[in-house]
Structures are given as structure tokens and as C-alpha cells.
N, C-alpha and C. Protein backbone atom coordinates (compact mmCIF):
# COMPACT_ATOMS: atom_id res chain seq x y z
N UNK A 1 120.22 102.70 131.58
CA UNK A 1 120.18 103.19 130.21
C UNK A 1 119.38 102.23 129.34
N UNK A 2 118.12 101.83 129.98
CA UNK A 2 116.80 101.06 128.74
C UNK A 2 116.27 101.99 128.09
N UNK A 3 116.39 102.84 128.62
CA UNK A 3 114.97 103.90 127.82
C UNK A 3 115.60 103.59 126.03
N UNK A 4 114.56 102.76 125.27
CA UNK A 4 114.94 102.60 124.14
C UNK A 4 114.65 104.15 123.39
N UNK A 5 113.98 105.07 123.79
CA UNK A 5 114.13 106.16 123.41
C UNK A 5 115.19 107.04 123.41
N UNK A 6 115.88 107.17 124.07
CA UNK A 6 116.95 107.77 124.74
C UNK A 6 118.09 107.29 123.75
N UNK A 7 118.46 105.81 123.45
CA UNK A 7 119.13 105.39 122.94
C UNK A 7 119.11 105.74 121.56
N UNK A 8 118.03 106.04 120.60
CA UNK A 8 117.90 106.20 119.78
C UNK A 8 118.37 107.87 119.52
N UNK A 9 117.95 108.46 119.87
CA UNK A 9 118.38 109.79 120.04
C UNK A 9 119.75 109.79 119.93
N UNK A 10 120.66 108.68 120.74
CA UNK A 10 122.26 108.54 120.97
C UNK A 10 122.70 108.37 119.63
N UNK A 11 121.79 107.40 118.97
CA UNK A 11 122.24 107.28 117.38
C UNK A 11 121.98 108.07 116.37
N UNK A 12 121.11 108.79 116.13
CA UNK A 12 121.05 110.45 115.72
C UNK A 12 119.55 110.37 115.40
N UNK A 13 118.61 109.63 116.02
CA UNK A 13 117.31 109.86 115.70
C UNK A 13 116.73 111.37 116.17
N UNK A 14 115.87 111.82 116.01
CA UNK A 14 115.44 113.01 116.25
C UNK A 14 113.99 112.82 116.19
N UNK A 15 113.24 113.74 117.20
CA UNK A 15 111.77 113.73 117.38
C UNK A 15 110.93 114.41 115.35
N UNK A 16 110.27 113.64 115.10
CA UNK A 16 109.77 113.41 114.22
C UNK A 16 108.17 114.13 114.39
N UNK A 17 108.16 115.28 113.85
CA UNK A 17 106.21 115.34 113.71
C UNK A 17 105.90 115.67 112.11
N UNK A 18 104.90 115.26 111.46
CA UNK A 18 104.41 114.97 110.30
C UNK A 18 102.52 115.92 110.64
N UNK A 19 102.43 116.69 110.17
CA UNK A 19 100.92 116.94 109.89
C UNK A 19 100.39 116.47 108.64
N UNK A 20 99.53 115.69 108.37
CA UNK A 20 99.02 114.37 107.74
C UNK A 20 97.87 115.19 107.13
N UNK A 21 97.06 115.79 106.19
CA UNK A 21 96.01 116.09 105.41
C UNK A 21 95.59 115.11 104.73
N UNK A 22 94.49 114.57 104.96
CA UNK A 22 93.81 113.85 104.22
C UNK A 22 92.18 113.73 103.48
N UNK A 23 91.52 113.40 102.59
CA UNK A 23 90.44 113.57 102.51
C UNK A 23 89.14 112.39 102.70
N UNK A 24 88.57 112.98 103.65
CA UNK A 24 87.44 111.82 104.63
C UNK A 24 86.89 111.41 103.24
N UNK A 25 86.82 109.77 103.43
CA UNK A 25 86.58 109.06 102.25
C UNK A 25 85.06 109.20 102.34
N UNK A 26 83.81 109.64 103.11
CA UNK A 26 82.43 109.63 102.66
C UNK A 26 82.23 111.02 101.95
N UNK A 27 83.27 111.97 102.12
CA UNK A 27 83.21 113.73 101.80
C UNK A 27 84.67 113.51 101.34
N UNK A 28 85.06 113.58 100.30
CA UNK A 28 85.95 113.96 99.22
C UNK A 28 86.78 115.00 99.00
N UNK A 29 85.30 116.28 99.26
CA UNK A 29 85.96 117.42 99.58
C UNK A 29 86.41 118.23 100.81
N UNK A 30 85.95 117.46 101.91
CA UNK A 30 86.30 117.54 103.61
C UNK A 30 87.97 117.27 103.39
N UNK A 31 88.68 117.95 104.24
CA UNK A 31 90.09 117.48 104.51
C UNK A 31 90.22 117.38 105.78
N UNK A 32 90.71 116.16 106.47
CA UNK A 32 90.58 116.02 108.01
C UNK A 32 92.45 116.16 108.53
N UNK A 33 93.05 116.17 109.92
CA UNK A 33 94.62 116.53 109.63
C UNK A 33 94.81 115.20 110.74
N UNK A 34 95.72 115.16 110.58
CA UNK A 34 96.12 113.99 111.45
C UNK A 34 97.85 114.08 111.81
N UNK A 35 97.89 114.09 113.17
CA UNK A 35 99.40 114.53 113.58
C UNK A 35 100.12 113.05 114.06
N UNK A 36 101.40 112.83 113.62
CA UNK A 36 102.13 111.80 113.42
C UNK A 36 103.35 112.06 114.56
N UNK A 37 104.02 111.41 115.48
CA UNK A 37 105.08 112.09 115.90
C UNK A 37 106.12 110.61 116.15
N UNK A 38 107.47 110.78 116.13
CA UNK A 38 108.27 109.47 115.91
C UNK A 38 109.44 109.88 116.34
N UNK A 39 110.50 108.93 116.66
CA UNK A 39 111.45 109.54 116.45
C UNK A 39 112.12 108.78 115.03
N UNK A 40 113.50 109.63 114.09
CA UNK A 40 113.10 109.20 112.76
C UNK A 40 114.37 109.58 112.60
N UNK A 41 115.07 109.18 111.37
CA UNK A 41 116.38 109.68 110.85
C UNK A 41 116.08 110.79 109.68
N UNK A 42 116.65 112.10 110.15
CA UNK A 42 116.69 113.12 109.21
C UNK A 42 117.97 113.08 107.79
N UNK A 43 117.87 112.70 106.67
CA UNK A 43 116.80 113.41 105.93
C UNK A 43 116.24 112.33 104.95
N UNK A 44 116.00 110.72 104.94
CA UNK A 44 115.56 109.82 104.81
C UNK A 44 114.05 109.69 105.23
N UNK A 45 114.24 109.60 106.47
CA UNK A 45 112.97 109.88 107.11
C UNK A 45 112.15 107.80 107.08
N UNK A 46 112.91 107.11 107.40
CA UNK A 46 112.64 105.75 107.13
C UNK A 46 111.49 105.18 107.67
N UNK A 47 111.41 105.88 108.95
CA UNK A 47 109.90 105.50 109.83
C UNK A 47 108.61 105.83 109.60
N UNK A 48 108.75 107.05 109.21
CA UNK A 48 107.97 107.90 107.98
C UNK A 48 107.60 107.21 106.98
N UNK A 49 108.00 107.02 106.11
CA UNK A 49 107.82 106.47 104.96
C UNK A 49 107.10 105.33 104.86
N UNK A 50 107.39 104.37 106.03
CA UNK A 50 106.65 103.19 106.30
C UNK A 50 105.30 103.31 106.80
N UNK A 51 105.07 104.76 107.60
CA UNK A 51 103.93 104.79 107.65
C UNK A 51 102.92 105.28 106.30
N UNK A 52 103.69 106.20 106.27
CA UNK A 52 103.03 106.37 104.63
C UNK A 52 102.56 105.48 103.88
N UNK A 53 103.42 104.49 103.30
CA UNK A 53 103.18 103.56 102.49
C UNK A 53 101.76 102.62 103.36
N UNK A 54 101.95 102.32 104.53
CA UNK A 54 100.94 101.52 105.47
C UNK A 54 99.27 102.25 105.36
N UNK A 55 99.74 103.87 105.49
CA UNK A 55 98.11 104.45 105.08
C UNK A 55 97.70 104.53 104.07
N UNK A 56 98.72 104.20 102.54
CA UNK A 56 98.25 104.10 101.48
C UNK A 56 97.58 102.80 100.82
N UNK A 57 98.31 101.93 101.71
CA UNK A 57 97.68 100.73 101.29
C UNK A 57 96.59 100.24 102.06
N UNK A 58 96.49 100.55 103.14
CA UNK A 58 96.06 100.07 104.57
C UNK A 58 94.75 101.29 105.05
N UNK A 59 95.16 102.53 104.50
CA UNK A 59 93.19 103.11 104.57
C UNK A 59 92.99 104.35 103.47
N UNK A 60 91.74 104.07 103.99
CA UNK A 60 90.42 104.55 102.90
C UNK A 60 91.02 105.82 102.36
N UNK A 61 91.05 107.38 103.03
CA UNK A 61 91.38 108.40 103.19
C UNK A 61 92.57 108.88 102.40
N UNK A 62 92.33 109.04 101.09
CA UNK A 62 93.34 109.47 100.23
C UNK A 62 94.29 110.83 101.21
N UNK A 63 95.46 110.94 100.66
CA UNK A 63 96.66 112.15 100.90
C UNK A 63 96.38 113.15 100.24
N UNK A 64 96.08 114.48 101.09
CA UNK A 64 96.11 115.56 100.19
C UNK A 64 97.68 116.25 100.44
N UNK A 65 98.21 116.32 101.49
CA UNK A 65 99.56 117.05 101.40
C UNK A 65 100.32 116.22 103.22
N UNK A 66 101.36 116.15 103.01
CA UNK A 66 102.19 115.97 104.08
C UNK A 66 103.19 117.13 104.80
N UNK A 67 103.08 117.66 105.81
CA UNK A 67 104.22 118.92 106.66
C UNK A 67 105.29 117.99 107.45
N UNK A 68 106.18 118.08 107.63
CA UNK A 68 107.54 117.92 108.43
C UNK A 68 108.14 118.60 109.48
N UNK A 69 108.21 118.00 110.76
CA UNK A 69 108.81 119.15 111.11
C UNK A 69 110.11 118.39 111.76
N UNK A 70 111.33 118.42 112.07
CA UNK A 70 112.37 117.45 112.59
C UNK A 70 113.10 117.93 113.26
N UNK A 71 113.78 117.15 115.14
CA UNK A 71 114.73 118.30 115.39
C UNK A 71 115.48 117.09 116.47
N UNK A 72 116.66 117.16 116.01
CA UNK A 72 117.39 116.44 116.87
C UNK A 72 117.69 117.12 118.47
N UNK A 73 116.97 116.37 119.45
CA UNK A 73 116.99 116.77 120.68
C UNK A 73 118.24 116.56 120.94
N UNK A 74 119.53 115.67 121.24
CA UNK A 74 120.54 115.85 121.68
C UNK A 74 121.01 115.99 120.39
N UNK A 75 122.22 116.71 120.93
CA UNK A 75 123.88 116.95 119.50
C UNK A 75 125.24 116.62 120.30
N UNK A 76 125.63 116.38 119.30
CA UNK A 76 127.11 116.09 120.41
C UNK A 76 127.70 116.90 120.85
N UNK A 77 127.51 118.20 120.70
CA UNK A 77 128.20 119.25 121.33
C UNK A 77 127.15 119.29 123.26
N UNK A 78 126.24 118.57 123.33
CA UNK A 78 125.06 118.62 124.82
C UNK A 78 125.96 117.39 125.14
N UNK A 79 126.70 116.55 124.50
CA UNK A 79 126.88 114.70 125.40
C UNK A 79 128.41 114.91 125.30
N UNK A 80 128.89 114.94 126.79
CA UNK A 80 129.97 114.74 126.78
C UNK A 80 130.67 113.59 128.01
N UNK A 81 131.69 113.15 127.67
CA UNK A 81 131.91 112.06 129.04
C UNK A 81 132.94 113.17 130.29
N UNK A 82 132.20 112.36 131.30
CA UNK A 82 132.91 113.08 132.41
C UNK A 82 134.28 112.55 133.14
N UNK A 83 134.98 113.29 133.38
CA UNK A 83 136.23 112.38 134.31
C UNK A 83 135.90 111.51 135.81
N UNK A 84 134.82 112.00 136.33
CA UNK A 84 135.01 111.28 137.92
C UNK A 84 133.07 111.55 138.19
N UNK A 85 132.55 110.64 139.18
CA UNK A 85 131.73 111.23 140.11
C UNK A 85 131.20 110.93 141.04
N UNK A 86 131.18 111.55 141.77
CA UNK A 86 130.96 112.22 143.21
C UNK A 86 129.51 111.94 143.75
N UNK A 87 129.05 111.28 144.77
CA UNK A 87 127.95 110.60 145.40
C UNK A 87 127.86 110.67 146.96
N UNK A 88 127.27 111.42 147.14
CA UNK A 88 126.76 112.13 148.81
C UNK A 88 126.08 111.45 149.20
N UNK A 89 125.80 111.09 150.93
CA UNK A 89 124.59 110.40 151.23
C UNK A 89 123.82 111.10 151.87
């Protein structure tokens, strides 16, 4: 149980995609898209945000609009503990 992914999910992260619109800083009026994917806490969105703030400060390519899309792959009603198990050779 390393998969630090996996673990995160255990704590209620959920797969994270963001479609990113932005406008190419030599064309102004060009909008180029850029797809983001994370896993992230819904409805904060903390990992998110950091990137955000990182492309605002950090590049050229102003924000024209941000999409969301969020979905917790496990729920606790999918994870349950088992009583016993059983190993064949």
C-alpha cells in the first residue's frame, strides 16, 4: 500500500481535471486550452489553486476562463474491510 495515489483517494481526494483557456501572449486574441488533471479536495480545490496562482505569477498567457470537472473514484460505500482471506497455491 505505497501507491501514494491510492492513499490519497483513501483520504477523500478525487481525480481533478481543469480545462485551462488562456490567451497566447504574442496573439491576444488567439485562445489556446490547456488540460490540468490532479488529484484534489472537492470543494476547496487546494491543489488547484496553487496552480493557478503559479500560472499567474509564473507565465506570460493571461486566463480567459477555467472548467472543472471532479469525481471521487472511491466512496465508502466501494471500501469495505473483510473478515478472513483465503490464498491458494
Amino acid at each position: 500500500m505505497n501507491d501514494p495515489q491510492f492513499r490519497r483517494q483513501l483520504e477523500g481526494y478525487g481525480l481533478t481535471t481543469a480545462s485551462i483557456l488562456y490567451r497566447i501572449p504574442d496573439h491576444p486574441h488567439l485562445l489556446q486550452e490547456f488540460i490540468w488533471q490532479e488529484y484534489d479536495l472537492f470543494p476547496e480545490f487546494p491543489i488547484l489553486n496553487r496552480f493557478v496562482a503559479f500560472w499567474k505569477r509564473e507565465i506570460e498567457g493571461a486566463l480567459h476562463s477555467i472548467r472543472v470537472a471532479h469525481n471521487r473514484l472511491i466512496t465508502p460505500a466501494e471500501l469495505r474491510m473483510i473478515g478472513a482471506e483465503f490464498r491458494l497455491h
